[in-house]
N, C-alpha and C. Protein backbone atom coordinates (compact mmCIF):
# COMPACT_ATOMS: atom_id res chain seq x y z
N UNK A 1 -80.53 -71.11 -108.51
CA UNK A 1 -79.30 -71.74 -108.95
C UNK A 1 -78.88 -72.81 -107.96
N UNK A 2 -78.37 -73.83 -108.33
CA UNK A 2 -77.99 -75.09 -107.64
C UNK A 2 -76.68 -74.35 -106.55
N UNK A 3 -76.80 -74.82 -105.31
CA UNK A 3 -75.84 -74.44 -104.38
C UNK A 3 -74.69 -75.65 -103.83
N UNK A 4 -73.40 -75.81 -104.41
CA UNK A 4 -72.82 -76.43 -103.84
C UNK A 4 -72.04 -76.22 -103.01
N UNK A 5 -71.39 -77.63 -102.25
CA UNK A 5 -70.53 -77.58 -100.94
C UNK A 5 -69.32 -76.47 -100.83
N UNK A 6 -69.03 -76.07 -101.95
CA UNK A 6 -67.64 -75.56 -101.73
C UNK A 6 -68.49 -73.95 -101.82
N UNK A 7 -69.81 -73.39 -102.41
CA UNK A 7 -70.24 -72.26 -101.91
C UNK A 7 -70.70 -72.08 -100.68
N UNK A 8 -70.81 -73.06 -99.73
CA UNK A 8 -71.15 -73.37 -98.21
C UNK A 8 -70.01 -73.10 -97.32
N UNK A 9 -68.86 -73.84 -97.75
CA UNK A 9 -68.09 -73.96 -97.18
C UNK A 9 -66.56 -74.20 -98.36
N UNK A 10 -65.60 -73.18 -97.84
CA UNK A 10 -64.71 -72.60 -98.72
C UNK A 10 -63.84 -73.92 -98.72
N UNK A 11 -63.29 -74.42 -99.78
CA UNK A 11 -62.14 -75.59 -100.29
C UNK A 11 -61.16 -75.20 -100.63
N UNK A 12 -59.86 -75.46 -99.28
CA UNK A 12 -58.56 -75.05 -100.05
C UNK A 12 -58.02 -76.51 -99.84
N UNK A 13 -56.95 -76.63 -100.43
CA UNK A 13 -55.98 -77.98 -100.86
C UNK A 13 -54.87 -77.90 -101.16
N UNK A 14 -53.37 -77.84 -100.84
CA UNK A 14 -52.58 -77.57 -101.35
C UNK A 14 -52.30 -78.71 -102.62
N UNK A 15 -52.71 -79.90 -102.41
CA UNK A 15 -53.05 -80.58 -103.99
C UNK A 15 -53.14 -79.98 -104.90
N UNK A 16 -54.57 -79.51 -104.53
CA UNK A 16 -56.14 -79.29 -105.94
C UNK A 16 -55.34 -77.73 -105.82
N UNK A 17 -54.70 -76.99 -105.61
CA UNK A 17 -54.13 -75.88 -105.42
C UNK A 17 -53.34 -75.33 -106.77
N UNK A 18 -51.95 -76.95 -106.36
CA UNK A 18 -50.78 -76.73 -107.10
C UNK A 18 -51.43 -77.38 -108.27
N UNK A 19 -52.56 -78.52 -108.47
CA UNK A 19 -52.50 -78.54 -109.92
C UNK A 19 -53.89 -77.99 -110.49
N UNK A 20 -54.39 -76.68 -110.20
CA UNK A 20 -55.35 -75.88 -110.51
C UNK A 20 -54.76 -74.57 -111.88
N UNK A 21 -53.76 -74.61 -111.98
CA UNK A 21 -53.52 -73.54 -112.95
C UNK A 21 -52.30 -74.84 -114.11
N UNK A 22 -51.32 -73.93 -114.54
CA UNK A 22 -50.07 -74.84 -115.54
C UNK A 22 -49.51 -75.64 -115.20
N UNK A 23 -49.50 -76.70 -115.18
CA UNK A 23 -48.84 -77.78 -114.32
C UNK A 23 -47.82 -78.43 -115.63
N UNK A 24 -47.02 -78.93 -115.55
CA UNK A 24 -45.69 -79.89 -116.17
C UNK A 24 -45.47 -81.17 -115.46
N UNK A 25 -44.51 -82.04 -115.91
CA UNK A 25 -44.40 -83.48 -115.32
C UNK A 25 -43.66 -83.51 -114.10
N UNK A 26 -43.21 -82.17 -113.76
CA UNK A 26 -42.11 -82.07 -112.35
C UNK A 26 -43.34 -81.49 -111.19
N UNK A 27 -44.29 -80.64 -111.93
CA UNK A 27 -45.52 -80.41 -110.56
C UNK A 27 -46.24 -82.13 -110.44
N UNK A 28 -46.77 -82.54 -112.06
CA UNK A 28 -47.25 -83.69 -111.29
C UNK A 28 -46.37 -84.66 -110.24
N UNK A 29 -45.22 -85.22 -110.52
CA UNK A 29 -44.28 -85.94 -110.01
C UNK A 29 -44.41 -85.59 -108.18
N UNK A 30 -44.44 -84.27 -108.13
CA UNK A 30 -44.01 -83.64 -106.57
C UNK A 30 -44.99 -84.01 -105.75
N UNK A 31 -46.65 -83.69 -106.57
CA UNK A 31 -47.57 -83.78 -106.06
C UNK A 31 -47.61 -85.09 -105.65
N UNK A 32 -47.59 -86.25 -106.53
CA UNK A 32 -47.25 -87.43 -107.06
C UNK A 32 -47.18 -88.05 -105.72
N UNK A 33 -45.44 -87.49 -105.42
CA UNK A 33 -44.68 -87.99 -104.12
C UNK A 33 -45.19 -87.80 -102.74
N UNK A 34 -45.84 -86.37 -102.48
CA UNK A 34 -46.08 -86.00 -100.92
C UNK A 34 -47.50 -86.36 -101.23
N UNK A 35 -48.62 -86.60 -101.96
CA UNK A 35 -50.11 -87.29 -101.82
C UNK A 35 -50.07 -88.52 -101.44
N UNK A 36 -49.34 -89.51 -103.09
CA UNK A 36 -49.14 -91.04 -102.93
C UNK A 36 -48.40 -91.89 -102.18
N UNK A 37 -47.30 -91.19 -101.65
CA UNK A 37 -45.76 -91.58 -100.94
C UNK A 37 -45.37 -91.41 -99.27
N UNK A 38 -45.53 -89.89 -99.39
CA UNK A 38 -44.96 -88.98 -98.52
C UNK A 38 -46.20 -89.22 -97.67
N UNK A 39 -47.49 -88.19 -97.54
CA UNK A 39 -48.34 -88.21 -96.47
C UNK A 39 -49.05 -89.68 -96.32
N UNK A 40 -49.33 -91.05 -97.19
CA UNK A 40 -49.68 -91.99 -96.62
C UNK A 40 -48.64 -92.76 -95.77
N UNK A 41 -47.48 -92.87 -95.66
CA UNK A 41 -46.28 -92.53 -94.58
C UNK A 41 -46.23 -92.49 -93.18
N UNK A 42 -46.44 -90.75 -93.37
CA UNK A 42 -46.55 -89.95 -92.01
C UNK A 42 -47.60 -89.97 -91.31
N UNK A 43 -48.79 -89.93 -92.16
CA UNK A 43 -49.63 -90.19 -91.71
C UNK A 43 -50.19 -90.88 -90.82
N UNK A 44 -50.21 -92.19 -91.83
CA UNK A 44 -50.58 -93.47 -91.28
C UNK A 44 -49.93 -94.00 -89.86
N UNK A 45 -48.32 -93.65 -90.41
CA UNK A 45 -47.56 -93.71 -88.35
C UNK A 45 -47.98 -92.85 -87.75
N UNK A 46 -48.71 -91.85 -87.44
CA UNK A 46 -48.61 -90.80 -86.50
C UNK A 46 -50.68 -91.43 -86.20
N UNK A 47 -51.11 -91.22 -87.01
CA UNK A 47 -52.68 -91.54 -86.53
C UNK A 47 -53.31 -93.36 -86.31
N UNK A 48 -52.70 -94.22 -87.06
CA UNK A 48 -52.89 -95.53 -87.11
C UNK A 48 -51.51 -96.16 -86.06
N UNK A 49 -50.61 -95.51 -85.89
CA UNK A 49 -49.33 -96.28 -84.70
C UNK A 49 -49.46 -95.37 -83.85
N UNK A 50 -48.92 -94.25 -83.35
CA UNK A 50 -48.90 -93.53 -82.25
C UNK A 50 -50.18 -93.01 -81.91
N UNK A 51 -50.97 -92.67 -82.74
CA UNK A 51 -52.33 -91.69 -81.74
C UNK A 51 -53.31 -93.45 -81.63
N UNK A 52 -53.14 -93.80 -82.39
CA UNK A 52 -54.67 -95.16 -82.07
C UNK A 52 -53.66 -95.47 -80.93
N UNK A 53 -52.68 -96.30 -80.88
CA UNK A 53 -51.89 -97.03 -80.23
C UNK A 53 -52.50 -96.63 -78.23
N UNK A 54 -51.37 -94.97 -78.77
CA UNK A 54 -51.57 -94.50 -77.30
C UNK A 54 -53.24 -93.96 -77.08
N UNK A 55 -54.40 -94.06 -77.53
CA UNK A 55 -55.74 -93.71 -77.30
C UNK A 55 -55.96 -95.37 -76.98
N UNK A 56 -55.65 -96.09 -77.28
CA UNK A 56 -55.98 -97.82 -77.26
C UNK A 56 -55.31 -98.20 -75.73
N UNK A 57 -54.38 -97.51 -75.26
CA UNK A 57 -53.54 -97.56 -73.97
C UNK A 57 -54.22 -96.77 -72.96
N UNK A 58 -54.83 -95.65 -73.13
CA UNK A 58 -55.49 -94.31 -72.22
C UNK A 58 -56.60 -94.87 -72.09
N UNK A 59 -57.66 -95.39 -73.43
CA UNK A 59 -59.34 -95.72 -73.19
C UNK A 59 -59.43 -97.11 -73.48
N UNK A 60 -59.02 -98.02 -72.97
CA UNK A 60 -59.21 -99.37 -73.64
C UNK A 60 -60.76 -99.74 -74.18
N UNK A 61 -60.99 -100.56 -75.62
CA UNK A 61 -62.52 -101.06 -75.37
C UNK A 61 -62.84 -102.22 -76.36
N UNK A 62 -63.24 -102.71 -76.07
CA UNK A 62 -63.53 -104.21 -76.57
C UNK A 62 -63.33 -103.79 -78.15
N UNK A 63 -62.03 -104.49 -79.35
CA UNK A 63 -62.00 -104.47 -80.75
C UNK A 63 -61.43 -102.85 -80.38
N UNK A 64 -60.98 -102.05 -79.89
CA UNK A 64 -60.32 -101.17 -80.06
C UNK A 64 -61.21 -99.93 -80.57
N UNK A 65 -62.75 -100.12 -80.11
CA UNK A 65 -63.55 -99.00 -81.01
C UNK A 65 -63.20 -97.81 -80.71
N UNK A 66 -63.28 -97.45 -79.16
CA UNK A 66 -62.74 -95.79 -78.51
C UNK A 66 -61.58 -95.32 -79.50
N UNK A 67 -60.45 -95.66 -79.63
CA UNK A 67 -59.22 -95.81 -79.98
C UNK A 67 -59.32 -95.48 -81.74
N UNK A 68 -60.30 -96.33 -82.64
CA UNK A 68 -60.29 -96.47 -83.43
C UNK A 68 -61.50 -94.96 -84.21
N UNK A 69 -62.40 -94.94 -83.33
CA UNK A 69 -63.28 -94.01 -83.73
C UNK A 69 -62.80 -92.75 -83.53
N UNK A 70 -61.64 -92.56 -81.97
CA UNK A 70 -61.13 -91.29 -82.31
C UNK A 70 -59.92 -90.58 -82.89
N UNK A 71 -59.37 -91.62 -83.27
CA UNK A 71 -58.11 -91.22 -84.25
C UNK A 71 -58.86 -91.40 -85.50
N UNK A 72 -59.99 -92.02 -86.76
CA UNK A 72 -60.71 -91.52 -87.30
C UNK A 72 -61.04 -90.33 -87.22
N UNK A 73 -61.74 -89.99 -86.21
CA UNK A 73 -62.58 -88.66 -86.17
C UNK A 73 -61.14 -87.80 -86.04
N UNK A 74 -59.66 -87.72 -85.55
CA UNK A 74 -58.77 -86.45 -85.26
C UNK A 74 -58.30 -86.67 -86.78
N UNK A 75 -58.15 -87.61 -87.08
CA UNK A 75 -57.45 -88.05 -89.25
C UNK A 75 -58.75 -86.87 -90.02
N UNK A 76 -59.37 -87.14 -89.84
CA UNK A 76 -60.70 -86.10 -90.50
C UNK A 76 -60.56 -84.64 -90.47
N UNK A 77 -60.48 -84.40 -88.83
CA UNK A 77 -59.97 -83.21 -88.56
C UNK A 77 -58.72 -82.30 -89.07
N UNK A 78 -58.09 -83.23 -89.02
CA UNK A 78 -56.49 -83.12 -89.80
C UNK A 78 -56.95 -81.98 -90.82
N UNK A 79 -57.93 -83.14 -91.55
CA UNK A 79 -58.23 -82.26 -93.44
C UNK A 79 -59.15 -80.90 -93.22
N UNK A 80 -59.49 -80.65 -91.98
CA UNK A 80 -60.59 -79.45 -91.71
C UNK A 80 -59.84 -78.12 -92.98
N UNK A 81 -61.00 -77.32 -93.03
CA UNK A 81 -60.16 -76.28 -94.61
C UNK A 81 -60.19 -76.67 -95.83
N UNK A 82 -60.54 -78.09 -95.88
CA UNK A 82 -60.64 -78.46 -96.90
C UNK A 82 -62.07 -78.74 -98.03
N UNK A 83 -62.90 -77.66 -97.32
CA UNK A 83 -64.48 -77.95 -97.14
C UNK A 83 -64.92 -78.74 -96.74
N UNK A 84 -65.80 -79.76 -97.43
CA UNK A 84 -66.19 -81.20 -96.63
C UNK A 84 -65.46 -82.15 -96.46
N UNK A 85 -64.29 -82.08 -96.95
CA UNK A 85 -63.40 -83.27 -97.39
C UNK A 85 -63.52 -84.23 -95.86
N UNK A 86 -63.03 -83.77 -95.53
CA UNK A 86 -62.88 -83.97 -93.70
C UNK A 86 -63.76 -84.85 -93.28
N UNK A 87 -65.48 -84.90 -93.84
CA UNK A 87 -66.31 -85.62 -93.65
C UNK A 87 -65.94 -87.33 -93.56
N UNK A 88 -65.82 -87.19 -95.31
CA UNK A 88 -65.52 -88.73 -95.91
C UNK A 88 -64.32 -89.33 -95.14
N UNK A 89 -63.30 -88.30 -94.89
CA UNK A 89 -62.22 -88.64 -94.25
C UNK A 89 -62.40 -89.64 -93.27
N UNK A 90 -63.20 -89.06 -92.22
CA UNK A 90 -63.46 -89.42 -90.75
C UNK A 90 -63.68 -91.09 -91.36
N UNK A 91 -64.74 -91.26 -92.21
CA UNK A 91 -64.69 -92.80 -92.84
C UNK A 91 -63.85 -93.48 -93.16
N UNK A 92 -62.88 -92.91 -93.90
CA UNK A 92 -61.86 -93.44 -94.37
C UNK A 92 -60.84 -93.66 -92.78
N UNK A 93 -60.56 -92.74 -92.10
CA UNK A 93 -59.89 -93.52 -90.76
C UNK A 93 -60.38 -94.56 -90.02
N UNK A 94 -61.70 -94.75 -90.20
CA UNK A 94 -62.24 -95.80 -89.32
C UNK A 94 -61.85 -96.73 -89.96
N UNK A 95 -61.97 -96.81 -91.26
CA UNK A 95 -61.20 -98.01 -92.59
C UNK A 95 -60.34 -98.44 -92.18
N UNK A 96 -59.14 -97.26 -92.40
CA UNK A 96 -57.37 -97.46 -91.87
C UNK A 96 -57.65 -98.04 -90.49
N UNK A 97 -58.03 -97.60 -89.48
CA UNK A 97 -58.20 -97.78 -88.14
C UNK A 97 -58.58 -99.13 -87.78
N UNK A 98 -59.15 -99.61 -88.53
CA UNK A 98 -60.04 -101.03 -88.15
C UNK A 98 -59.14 -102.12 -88.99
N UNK A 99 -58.73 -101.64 -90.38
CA UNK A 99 -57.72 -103.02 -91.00
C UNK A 99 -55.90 -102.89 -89.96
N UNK A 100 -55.77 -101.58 -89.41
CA UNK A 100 -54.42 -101.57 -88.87
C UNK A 100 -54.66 -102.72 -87.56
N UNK A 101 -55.80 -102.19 -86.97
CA UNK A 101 -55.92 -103.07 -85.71
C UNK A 101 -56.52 -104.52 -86.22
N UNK A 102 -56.89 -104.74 -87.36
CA UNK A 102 -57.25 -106.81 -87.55
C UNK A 102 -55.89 -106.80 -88.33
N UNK A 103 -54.91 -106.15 -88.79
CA UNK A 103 -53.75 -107.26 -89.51
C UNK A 103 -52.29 -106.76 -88.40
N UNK A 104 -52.37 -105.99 -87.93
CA UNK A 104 -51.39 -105.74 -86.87
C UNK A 104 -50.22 -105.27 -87.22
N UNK A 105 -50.60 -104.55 -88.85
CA UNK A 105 -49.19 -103.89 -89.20
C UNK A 105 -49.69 -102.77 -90.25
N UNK A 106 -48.62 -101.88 -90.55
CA UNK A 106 -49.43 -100.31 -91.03
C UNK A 106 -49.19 -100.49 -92.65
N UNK A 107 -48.73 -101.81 -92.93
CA UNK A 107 -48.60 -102.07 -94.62
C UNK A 107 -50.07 -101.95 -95.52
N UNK A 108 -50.85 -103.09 -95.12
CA UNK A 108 -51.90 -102.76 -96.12
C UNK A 108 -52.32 -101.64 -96.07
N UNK A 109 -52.36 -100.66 -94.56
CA UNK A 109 -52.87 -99.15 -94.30
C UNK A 109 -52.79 -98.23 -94.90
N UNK A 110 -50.94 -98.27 -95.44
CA UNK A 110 -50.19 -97.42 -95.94
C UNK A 110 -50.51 -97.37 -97.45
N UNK A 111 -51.00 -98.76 -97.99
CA UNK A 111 -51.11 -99.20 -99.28
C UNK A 111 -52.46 -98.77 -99.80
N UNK A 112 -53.47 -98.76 -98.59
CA UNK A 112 -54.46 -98.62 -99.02
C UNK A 112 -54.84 -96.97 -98.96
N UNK A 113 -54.30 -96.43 -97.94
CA UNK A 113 -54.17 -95.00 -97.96
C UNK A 113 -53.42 -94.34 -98.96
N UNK A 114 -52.04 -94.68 -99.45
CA UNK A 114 -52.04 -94.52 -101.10
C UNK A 114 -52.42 -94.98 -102.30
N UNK A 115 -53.61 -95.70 -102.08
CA UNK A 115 -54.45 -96.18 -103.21
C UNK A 115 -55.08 -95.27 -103.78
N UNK A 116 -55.91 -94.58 -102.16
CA UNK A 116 -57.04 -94.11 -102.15
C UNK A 116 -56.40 -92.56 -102.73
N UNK A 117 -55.23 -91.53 -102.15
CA UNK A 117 -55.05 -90.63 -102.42
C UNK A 117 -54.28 -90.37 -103.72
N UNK A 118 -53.77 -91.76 -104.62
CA UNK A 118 -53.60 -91.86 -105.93
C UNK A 118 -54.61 -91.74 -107.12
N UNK A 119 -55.90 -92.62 -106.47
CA UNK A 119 -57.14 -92.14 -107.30
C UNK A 119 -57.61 -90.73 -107.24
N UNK A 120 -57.58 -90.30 -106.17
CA UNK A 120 -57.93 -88.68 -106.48
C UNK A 120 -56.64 -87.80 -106.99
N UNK A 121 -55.65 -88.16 -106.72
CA UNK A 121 -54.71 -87.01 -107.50
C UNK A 121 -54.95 -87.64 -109.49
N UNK A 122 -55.11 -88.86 -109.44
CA UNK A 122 -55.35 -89.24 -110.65
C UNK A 122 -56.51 -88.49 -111.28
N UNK A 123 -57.69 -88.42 -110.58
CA UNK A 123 -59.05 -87.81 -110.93
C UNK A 123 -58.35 -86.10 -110.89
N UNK A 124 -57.99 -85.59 -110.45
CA UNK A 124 -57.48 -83.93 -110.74
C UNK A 124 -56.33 -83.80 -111.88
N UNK A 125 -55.76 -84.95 -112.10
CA UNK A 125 -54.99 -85.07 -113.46
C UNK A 125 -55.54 -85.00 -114.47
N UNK A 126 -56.13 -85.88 -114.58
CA UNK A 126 -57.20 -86.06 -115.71
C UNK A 126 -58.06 -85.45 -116.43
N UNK A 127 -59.10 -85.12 -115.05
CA UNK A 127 -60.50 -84.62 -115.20
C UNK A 127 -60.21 -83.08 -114.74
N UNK A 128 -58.91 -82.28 -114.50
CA UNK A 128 -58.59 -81.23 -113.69
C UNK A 128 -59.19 -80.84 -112.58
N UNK A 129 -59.01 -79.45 -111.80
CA UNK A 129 -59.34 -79.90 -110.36
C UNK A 129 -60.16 -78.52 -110.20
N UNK A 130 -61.26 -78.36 -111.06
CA UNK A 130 -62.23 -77.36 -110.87
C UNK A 130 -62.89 -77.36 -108.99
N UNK A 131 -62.07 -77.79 -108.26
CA UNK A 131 -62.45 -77.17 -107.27
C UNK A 131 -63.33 -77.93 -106.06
């Protein structure tokens, strides 16, 4: 039988969680807010302004790579529990990490980090969130 990631390694989500069983327009909406709204936000200030910032101040290095590769790699970590998710993640911070440090402000970051976590709450809307 075919073995996938989430029989390797267990996937929880409070997302893929709340809209895994009956959901209504007030679960999507909530989800909606703290995926698309809320955590690209907090996020983005706490790992792309304060942790790159002050890792960019502690390890300086030519284009900000130290700085940039390890607030990537702690943004990844963040999602650990989430089975592999965490993987792609680590990519996706180097993304955020590298457009915050060439435009010098956390807008497109924020925009693009709720792009990205709008298409997947969109894809568990849709297509539901078998997991």
């Amino acid at each position: 039988s075919d073995v996938c990631s989430s029989d390797l390694v267990p996937y929880e989500h409070p997302v893929v969680d709340s809209l895994g069983g009956p959901r209504d327009a007030a679960d999507v909406t909530i989800v909606v807010l703290a995926a698309v709204v809320a955590a690209p936000v907090f996020e983005e200030l706490f790992f792309r302004r304060i942790l790159l910032g002050w890792i960019d101040g502690v390890a300086p290095s030519p284009g900000g790579v130290v700085a940039i590769a390890a607030s990537a790699l702690l943004f990844g970590l963040a999602h650990w529990g989430h089975g592999l998710a965490w993987i792609p993640l680590v990519v996706l911070g180097g993304v955020l990490g590298t457009l915050a440090r060439a435009r010098g402000s956390l807008v497109p970051v924020i925009l693009l980090h709720a792009l990205f976590n709008a298409t997947s709450v969109a894809l568990l809307v849709v297509g539901g969130s078998g997991g």
